[in-house]
Protein backbone atom coordinates (compact mmCIF):
# COMPACT_ATOMS: atom_id res chain seq x y z
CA UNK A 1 110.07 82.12 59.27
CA UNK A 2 107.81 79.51 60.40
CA UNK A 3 106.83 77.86 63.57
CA UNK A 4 109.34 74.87 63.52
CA UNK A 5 112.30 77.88 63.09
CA UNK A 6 111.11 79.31 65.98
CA UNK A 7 111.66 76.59 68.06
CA UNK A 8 114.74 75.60 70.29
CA UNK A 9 115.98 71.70 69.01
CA UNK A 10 114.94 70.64 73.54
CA UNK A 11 112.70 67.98 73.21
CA UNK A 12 113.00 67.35 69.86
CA UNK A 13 110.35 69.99 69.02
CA UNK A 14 111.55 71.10 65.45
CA UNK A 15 111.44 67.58 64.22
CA UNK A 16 108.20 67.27 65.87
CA UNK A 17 106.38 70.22 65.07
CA UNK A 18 107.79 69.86 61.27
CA UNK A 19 106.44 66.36 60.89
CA UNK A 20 103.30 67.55 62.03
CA UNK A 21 103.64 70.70 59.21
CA UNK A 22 104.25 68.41 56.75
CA UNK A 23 101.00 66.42 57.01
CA UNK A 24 98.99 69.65 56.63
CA UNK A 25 98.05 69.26 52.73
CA UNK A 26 97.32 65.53 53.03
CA UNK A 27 94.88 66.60 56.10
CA UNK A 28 92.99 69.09 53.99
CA UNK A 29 92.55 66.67 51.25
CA UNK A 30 90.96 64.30 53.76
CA UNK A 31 88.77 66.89 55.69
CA UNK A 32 85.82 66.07 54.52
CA UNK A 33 85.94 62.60 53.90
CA UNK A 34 86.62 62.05 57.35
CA UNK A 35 84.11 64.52 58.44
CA UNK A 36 81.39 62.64 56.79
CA UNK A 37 81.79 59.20 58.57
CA UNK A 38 82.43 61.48 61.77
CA UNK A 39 85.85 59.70 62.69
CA UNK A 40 89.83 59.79 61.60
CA UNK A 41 90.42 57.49 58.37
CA UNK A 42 92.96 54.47 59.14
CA UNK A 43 95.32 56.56 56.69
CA UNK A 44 95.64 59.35 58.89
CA UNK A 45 95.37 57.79 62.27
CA UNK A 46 98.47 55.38 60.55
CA UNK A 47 100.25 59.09 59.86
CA UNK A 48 99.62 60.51 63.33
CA UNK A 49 101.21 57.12 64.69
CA UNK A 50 104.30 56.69 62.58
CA UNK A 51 105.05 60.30 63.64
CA UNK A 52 104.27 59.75 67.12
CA UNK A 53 101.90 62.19 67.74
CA UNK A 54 99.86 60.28 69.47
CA UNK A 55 103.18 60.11 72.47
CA UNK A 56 103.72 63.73 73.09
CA UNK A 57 102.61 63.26 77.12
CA UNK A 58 103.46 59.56 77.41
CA UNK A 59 106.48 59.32 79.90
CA UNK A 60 109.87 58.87 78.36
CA UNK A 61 110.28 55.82 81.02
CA UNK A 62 107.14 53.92 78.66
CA UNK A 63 109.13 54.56 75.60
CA UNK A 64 106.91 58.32 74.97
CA UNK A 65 108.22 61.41 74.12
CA UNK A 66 107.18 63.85 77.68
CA UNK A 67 107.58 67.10 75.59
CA UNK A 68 107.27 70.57 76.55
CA UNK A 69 103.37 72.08 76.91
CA UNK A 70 105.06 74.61 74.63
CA UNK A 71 106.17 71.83 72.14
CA UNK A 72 102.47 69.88 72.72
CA UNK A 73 100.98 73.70 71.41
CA UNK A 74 102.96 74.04 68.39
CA UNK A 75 102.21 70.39 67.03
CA UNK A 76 98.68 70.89 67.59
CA UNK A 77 98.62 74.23 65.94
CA UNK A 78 99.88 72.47 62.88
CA UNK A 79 97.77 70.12 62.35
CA UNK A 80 94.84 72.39 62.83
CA UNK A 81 96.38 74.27 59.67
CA UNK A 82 94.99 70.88 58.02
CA UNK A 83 92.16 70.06 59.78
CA UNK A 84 90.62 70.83 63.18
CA UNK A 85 89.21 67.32 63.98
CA UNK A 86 92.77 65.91 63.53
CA UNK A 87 94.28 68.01 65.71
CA UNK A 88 91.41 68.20 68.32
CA UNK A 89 91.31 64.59 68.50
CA UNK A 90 95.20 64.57 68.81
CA UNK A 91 95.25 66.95 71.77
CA UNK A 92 92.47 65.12 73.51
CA UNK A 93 94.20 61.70 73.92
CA UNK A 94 97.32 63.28 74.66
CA UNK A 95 95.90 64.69 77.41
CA UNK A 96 94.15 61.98 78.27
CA UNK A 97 97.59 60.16 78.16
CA UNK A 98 98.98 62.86 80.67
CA UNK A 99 95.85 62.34 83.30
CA UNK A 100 97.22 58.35 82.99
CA UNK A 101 100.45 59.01 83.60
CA UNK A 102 99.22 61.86 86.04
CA UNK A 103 96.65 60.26 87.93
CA UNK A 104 97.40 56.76 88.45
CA UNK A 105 99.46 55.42 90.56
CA UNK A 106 102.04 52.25 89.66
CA UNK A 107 101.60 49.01 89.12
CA UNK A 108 98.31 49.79 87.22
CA UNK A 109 99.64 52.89 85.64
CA UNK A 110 102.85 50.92 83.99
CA UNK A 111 99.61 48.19 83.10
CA UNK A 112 98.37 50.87 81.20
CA UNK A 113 101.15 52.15 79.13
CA UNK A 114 101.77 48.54 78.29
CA UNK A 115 99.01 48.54 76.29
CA UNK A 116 99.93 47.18 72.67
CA UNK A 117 100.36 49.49 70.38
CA UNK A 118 100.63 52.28 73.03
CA UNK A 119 98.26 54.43 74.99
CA UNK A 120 95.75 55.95 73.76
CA UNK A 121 93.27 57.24 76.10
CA UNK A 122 89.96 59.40 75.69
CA UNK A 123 88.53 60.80 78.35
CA UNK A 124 85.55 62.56 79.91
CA UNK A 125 85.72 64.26 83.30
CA UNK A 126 82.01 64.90 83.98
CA UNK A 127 79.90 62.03 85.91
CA UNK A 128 76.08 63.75 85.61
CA UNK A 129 74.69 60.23 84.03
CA UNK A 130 76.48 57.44 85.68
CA UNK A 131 75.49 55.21 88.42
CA UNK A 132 77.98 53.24 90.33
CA UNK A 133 77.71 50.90 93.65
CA UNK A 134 80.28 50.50 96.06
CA UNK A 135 81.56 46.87 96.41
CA UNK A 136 84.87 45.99 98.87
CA UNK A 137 87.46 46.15 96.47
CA UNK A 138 86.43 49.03 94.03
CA UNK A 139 83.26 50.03 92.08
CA UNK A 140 80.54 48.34 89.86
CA UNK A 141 79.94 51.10 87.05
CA UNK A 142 75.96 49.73 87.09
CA UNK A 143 75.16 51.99 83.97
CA UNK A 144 76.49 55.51 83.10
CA UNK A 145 76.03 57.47 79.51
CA UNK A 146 78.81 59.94 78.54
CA UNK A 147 78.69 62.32 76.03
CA UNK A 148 81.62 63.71 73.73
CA UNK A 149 84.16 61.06 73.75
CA UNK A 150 86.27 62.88 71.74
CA UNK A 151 88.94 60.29 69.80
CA UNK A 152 86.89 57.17 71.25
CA UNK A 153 87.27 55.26 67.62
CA UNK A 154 91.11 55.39 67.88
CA UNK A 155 91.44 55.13 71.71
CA UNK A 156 91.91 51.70 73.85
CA UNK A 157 91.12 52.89 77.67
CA UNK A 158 88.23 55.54 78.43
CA UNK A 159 88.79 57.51 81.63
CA UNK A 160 85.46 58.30 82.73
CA UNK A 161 84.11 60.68 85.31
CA UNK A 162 82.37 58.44 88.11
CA UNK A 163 80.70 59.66 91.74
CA UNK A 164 82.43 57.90 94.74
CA UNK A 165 80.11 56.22 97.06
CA UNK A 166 80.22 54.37 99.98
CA UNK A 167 78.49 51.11 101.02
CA UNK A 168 75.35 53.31 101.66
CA UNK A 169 75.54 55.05 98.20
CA UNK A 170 76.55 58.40 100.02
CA UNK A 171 78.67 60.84 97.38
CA UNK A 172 82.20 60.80 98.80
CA UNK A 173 84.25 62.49 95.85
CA UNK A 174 84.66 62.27 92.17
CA UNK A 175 86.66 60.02 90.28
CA UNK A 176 88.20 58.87 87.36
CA UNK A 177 87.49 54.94 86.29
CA UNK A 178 89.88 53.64 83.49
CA UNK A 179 87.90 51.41 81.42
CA UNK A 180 89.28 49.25 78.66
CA UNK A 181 87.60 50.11 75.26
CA UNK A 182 86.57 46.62 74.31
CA UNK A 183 84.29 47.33 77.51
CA UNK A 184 82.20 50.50 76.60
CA UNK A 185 79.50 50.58 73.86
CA UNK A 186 80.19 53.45 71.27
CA UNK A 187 76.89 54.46 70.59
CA UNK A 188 77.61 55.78 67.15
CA UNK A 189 75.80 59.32 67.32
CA UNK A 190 78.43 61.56 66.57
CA UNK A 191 76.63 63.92 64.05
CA UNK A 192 77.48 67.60 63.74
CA UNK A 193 77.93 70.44 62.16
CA UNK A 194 81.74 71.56 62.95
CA UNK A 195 84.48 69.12 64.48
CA UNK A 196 82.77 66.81 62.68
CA UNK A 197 85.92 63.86 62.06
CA UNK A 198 86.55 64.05 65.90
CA UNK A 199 84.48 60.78 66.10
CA UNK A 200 82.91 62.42 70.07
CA UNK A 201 79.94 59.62 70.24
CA UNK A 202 78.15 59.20 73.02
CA UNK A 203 78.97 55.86 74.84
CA UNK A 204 77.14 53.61 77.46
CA UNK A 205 78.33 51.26 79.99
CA UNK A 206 76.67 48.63 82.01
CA UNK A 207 77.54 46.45 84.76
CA UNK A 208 81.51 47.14 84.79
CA UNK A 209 83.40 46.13 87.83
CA UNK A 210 86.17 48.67 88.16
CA UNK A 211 89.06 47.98 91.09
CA UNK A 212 90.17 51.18 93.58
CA UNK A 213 93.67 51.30 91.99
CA UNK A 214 91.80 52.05 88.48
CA UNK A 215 89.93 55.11 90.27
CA UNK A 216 91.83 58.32 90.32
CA UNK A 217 90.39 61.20 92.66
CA UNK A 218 89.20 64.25 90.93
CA UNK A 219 88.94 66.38 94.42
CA UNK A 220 92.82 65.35 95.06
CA UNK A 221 94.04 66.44 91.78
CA UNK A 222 92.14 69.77 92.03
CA UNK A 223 94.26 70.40 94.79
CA UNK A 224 97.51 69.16 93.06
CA UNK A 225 98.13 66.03 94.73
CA UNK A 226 98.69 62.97 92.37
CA UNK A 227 99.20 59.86 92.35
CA UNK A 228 101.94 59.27 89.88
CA UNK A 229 105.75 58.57 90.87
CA UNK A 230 107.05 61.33 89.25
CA UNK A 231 110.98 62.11 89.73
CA UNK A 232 112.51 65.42 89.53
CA UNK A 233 112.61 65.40 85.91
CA UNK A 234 109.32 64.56 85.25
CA UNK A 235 108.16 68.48 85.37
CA UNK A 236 105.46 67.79 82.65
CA UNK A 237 103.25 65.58 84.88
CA UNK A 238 103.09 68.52 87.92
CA UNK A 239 101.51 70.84 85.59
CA UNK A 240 98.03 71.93 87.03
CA UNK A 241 95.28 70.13 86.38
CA UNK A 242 92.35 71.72 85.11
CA UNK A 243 94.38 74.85 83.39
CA UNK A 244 96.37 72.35 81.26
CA UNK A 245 92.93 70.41 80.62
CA UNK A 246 91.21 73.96 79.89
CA UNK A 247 94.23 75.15 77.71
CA UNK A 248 95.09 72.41 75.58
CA UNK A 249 91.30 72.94 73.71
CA UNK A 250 92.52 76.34 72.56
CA UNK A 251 95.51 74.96 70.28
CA UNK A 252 93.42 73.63 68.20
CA UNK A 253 91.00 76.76 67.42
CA UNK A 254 94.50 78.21 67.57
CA UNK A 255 95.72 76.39 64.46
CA UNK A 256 92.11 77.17 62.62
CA UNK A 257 92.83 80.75 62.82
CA UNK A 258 96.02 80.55 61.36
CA UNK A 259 94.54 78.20 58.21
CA UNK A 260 90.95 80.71 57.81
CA UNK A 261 93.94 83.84 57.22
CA UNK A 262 96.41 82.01 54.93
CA UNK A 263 93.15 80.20 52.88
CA UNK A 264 91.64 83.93 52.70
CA UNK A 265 94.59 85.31 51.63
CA UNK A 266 95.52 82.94 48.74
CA UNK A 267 91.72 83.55 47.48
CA UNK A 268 91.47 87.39 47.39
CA UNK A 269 93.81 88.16 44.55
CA UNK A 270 91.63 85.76 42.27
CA UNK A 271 87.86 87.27 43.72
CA UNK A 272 86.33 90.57 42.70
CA UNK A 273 84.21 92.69 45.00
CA UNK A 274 80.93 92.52 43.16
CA UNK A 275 78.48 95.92 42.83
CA UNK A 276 82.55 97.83 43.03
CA UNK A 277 85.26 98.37 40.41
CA UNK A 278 87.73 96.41 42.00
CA UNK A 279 87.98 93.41 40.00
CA UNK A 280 91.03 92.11 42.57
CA UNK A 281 90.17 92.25 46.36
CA UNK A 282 93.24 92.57 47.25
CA UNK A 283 93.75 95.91 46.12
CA UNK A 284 90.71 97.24 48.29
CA UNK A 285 91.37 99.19 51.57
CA UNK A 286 88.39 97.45 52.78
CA UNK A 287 90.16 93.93 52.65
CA UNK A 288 93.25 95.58 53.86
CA UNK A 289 91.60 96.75 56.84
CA UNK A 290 89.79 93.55 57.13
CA UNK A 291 92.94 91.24 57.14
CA UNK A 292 94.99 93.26 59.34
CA UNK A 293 92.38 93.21 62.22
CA UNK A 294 91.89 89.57 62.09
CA UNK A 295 95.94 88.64 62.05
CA UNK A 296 95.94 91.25 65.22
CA UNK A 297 92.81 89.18 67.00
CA UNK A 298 94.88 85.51 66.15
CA UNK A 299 98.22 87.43 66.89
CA UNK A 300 96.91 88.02 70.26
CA UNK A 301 95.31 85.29 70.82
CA UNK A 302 98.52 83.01 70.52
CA UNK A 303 100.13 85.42 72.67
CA UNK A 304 97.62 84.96 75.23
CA UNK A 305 97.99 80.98 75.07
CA UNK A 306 101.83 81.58 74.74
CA UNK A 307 101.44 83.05 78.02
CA UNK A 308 99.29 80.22 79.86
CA UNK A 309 101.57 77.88 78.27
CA UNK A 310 105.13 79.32 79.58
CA UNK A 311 103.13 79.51 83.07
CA UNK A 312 102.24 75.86 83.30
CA UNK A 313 105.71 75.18 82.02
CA UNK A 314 107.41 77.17 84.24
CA UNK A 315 105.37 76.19 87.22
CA UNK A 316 105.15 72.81 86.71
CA UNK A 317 109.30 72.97 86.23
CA UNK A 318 109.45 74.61 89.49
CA UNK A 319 108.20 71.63 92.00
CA UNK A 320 107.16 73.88 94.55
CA UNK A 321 103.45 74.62 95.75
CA UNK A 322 100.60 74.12 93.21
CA UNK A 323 99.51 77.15 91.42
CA UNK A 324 97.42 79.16 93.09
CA UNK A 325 94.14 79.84 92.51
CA UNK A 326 93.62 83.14 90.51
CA UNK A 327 96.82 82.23 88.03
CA UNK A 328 94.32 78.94 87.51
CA UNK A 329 91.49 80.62 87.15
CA UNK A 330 93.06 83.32 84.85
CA UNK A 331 94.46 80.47 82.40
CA UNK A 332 90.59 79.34 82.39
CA UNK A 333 90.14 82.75 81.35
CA UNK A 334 92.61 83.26 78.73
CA UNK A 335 90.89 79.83 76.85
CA UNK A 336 87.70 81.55 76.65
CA UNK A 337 89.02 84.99 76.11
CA UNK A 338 91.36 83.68 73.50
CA UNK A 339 88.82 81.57 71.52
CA UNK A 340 86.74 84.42 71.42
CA UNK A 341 89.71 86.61 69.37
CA UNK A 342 89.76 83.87 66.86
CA UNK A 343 86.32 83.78 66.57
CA UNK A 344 86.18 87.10 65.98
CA UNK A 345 89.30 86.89 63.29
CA UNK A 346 87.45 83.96 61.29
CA UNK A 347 84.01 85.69 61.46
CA UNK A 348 85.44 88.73 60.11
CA UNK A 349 87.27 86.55 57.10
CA UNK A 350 83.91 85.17 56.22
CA UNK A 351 82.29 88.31 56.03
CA UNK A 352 84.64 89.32 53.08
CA UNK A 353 84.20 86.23 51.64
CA UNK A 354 81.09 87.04 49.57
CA UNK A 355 78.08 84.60 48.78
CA UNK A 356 80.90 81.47 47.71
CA UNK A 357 80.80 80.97 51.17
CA UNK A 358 77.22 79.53 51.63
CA UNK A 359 79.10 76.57 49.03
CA UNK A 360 80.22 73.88 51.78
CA UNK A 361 82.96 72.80 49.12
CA UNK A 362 84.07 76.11 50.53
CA UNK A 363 87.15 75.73 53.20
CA UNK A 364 86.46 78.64 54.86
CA UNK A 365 82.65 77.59 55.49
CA UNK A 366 84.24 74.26 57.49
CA UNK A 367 87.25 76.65 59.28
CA UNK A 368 83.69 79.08 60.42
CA UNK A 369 82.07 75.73 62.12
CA UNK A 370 85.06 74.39 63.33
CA UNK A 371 85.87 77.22 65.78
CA UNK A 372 82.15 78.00 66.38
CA UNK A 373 81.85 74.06 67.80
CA UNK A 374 84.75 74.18 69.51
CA UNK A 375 84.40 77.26 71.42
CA UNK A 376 80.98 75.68 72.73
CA UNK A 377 82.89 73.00 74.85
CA UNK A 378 82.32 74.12 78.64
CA UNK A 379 85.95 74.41 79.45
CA UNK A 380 86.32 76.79 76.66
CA UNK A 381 83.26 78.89 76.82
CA UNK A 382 83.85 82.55 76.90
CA UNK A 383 81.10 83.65 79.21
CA UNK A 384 81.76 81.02 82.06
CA UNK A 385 85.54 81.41 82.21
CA UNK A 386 84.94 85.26 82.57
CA UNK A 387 82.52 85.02 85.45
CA UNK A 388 84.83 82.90 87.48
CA UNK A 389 87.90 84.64 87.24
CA UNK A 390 85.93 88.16 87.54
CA UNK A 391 84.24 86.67 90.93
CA UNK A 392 87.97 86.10 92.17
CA UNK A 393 89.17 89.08 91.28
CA UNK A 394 86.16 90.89 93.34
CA UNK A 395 86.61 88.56 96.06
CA UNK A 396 83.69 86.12 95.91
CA UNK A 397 84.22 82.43 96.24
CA UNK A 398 85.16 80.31 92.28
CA UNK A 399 81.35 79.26 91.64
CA UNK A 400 83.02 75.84 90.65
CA UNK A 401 85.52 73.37 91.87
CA UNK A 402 86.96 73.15 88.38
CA UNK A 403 90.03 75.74 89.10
């Protein structure tokens, strides 16, 4: 049975997550292609468009397709089967989409999701390198530098993390500027070892005026209040903010773990286990061992995310009070905690691999620097999700805003 059978028809999922299934073989082909010129090709972005993918967050009301979290998960997971940067970049602009349709408040949000061709937005939330200057009607952007603009090739608005001054360049709050793309310079430095298609350059800006009512408030969507006009029905843009931010970087690795078992699996009964007499590793209770304790360390990790995932559903669905803080701290945890299981899976898949793996025309050598990449992103990191909810749980104060 596979993923799309699993699914209830709400939302359209199974047609969804099937079309996403289906590009899986053409994504592998591509892989490394893509990964060498460090961006999506034209042919798969074109794919990833034609099926939507691109609309999972965008409100129906702009013509999107506002699907479940759970129904976001599964399409992500699928096209990390094919290839992690595709799906990586696919579940950063769709949740760059949601902050959009989250964060801003109409007219300027329906300006946005006018945009021709549709929304696409990248985003980055940290502000550590940008400069900005309070004028009467909204900010000047004097110069700023962000890293990791994951999808920035195939995105038209960047929603950049900016201090809030006032007229005497005091610190006020953190925001979020939404910048058309035609006014940031991609620097073109996007050069690594694992993620490598997901096209996250640095880029620079200089001298952008940007007005109040294209500034969202970080501090007020910490604490749950945005500024969209969302109706009753709209459930998908009350979801908390930083635990659907955090969680949504797991599907991905998710997806990887799934592809590094079924890749390992079709290889064994065609590899030997040299300086042994088994001529077919399959038939060695090593491997056996080996392959059931990494399907128990994905198994569980998907069960962990399943579980973050029907809580932001389910909370989000329930319009009441935000979520409180230790269920938001523990979904930070269960990212890091969960990455860490798949880690683990992959790592022990490469260890029975044998020395074909130092080839990087091996698949399994790109799955291994995939999730080791992504489970370096700050959101997702193991050791700093653990703290925080540990320091909750023993009553100390979160060491971070970013709950």
């Amino acid at each position: 049975m596979t993923v799309a059978d699993r699914m209830p028809a709400k939302d359209g999922a199974e047609k969804l997550i099937a079309d996403a299934a289906n590009l899986v073989q053409q994504l592998r082909s591509r892989s490394a292609a893509d990964g060498a010129v460090g961006k999506l090709s034209e042919t798969t972005v074109r794919e990833l468009n034609d099926a939507a993918l691109f609309e999972l967050t965008i409100p129906r009301r702009y013509g999107g397709l506002q699907t479940s979290i759970r129904t976001y998960k599964e399409v992500v997971v699928q096209l990390a089967r094919g290839d992690a940067s595709t799906a990586w970049t696919v579940s950063l602009i769709n949740i760059g989409n949601w902050l959009a349709a989250t964060l801003y408040a109409p007219p300027f949000a329906d300006e946005l999701f006018a945009t021709s061709g549709g929304l696409r937005a990248c985003s980055v939330l940290s502000s550590r390198d940008a400069r900005v200057r309070k004028v009467h009607d909204g900010w000047i952007i004097e110069e700023g530098v962000w890293r990791f603009n994951s999808g920035v090739y195939h995105a038209n608005w960047d929603l950049l993390g900016i201090p809030l001054v006032d007229e005497a360049g005091n610190v006020i709050d953190q925001g979020l500027a939404a910048i058309p793309i035609e006014q940031v310079n991609i620097l073109d430095d996007w050069d690594a070892v694992g993620l490598c298609g997901t096209g996250s350059s640095t880029i620079a800006v200089r001298n952008v005026f940007v007005p109040t009512e294209h500034v969202a408030s970080i501090s007020s969507a910490l604490d749950g209040r945005y500024r969209s006009d969302r109706s009753s029905g709209d459930s998908l843009y009350r979801a908390a903010f930083i635990p659907f931010v955090a969680i949504i970087l797991a599907f991905p690795l998710l997806g990887v773990g799934h592809a590094a078992l079924e890749i390992f699996l079709k290889m064994v009964p065609h590899r030997s286990i040299k300086y042994t007499w088994y001529e077919n590793q399959a038939e060695a209770t090593v491997t056996h061992l080996q392959v059931s304790e990494a399907s128990a360390k994905i198994d569980a990790a998907e069960s962990i995310i399943d579980r973050a995932v029907a809580d932001l559903d389910r909370d989000a669905e329930a319009d009441g009070e935000p979520m409180d803080i230790l269920r938001r701290a523990r979904i930070r945890r269960d990212t890091g905690f969960s990455s860490q299981l798949i880690c683990e899976a992959v790592d022990l898949l490469v260890s029975a691999s044998g020395g074909s793996f130092a080839l990087a025309m091996n698949p399994m050598n790109r799955l291994w620097r995939d999730t080791r990449i992504a489970s370096l992103h700050g959101a997702v990191c193991v050791s700093t999700n653990l703290e925080l909810y540990g320091r909750l749980l023993c009553g100390q104060k979160a060491n971070t805003r970013l709950v």
